[in-house]
Protein backbone atom coordinates (compact mmCIF):
# COMPACT_ATOMS: atom_id res chain seq x y z
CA UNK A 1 21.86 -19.11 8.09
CA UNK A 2 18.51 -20.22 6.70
CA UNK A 3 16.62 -19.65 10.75
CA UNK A 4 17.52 -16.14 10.53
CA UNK A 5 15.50 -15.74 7.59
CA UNK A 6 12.13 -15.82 8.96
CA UNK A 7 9.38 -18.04 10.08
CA UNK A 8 10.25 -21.74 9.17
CA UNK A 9 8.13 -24.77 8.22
CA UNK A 10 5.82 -25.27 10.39
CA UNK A 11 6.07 -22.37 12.65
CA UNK A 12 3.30 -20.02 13.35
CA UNK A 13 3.54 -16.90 11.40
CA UNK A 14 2.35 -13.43 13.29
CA UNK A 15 -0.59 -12.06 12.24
CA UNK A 16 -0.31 -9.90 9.15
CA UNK A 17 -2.48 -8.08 6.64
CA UNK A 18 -1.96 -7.36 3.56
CA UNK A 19 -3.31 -6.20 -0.41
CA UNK A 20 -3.99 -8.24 -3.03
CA UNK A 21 -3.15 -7.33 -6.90
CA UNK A 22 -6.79 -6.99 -7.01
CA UNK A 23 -7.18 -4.85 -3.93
CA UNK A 24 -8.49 -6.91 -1.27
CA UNK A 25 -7.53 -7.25 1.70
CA UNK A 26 -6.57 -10.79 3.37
CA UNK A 27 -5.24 -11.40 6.73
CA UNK A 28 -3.64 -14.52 8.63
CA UNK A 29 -7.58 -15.67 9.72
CA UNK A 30 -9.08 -15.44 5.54
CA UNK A 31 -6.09 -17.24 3.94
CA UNK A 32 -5.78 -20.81 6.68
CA UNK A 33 -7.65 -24.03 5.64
CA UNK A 34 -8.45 -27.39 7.00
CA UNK A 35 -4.71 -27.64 6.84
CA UNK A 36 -3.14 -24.35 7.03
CA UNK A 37 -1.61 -22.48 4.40
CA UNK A 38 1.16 -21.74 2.30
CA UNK A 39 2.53 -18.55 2.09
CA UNK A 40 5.09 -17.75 -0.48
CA UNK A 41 6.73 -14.00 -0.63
CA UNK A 42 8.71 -13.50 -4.23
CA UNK A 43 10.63 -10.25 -4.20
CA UNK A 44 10.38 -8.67 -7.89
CA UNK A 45 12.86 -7.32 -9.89
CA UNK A 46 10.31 -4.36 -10.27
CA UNK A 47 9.89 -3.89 -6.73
């Protein structure tokens, strides 16, 4: 079932933080706009 998944569209996420592939560091707060955000997680064949 798709609501077990996670969070769903427009639902508040929890606060997170987390690396980027350049090594900075971003939380909830440094990624939101005017308008929110988007957050898309892709798991990796490499992972």
């Amino acid at each position: 079932m798709v609501a077990e998944l996670g969070p769903q569209v427009g639902e508040r996420v929890p606060d997170f933080e987390m690396v980027d592939q350049f090594g900075n560091m971003h939380d909830l707060e440094s990624v939101m706009g005017p308008n929110g955000a988007m957050l898309l997680f892709h798991h990796s064949a490499d992972w």
